[in-house]
Protein backbone atom coordinates (compact mmCIF):
# COMPACT_ATOMS: atom_id res chain seq x y z
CA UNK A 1 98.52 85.62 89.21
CA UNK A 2 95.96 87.02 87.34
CA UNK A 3 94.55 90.67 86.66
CA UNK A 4 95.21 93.81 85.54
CA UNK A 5 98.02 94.99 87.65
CA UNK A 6 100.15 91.69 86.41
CA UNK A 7 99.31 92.48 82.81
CA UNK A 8 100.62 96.01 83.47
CA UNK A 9 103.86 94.79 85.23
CA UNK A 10 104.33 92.05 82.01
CA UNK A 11 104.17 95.03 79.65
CA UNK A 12 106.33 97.08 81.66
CA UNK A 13 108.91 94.10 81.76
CA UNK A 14 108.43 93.35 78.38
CA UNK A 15 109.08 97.11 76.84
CA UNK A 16 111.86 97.76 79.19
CA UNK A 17 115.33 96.65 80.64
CA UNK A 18 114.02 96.07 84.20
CA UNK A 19 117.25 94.99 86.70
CA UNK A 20 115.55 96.03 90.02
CA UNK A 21 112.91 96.12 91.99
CA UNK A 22 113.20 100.40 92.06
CA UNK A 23 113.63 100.38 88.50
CA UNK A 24 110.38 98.36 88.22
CA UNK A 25 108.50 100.46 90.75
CA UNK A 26 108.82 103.81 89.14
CA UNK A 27 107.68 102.51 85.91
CA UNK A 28 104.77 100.67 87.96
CA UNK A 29 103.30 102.91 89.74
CA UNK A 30 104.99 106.76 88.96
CA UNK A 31 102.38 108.61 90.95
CA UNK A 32 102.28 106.03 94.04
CA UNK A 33 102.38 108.86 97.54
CA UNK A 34 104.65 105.83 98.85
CA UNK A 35 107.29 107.40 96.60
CA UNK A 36 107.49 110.64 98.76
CA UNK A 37 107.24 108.62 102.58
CA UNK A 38 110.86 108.48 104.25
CA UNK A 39 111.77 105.43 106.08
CA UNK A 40 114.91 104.63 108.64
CA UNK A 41 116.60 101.20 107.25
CA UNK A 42 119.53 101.94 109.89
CA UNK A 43 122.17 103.90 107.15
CA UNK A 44 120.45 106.99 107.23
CA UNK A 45 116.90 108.31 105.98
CA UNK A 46 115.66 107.50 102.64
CA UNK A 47 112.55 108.18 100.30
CA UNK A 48 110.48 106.32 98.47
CA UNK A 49 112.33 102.97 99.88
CA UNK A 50 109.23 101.53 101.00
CA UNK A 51 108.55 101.34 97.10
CA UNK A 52 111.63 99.73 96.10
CA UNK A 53 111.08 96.98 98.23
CA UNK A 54 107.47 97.00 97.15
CA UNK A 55 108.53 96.41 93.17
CA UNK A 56 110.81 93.97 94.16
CA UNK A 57 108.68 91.63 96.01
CA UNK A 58 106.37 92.09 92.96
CA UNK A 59 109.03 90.94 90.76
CA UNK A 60 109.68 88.00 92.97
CA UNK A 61 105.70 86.89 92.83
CA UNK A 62 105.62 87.02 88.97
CA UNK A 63 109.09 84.86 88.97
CA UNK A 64 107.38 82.35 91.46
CA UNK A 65 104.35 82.27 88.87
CA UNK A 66 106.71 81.41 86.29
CA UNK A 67 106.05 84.31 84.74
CA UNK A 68 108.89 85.88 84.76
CA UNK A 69 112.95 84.92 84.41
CA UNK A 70 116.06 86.73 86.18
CA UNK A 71 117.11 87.83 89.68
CA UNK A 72 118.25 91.09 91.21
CA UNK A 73 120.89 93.14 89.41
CA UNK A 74 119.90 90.52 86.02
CA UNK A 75 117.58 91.65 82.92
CA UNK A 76 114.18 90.38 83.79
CA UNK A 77 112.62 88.56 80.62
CA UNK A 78 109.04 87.26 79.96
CA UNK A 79 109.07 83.48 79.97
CA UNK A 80 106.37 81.83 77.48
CA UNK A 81 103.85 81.38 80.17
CA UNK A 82 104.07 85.55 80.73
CA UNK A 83 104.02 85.98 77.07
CA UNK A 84 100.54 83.59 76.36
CA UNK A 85 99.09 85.60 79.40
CA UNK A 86 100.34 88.65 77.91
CA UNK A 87 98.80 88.13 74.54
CA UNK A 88 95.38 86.46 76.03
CA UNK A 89 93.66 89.67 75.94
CA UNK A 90 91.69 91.07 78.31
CA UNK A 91 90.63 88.17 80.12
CA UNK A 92 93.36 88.49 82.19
């Protein structure tokens, strides 16, 4: 994974205590309209969910990259391959 959205997330990661995929997406995108759609998962109506699952799945690309360690409800750390991509610049 390569690019400027995955240098963003590694930041984000990196500055913060991320332990969910929510969590993750608000700091990822703040401004995203998916944050104000409303979607049925079966216990009711509920906005923005849609984005939660969206910054989780995100999550779970950078960990297959071996960017990232942890797992849902865990602190998500950089692992050294996220922190040499981190600090290659903008070449990324």
């Amino acid at each position: 994974m390569k690019g400027k959205a995955t240098k963003k997330a590694l930041k984000i990661i990196r500055d913060h205590n991320i332990t969910n995929g929510g969590q993750f997406a608000h700091l990822m995108w703040p401004d995203s309209e998916g944050w104000l759609r409303s979607g049925n998962g079966g216990r009711g109506s509920q906005r923005g969910k849609g984005m939660w699952l969206a910054g989780g799945s995100f999550l779970g690309r950078l960990k297959n990259a071996g960017l990232i360690t942890g797992v849902n409800g865990h602190d998500h750390f950089l692992t050294n391959k996220g922190r040499a991509l981190l600090e290659a610049g903008d070449d990324v």
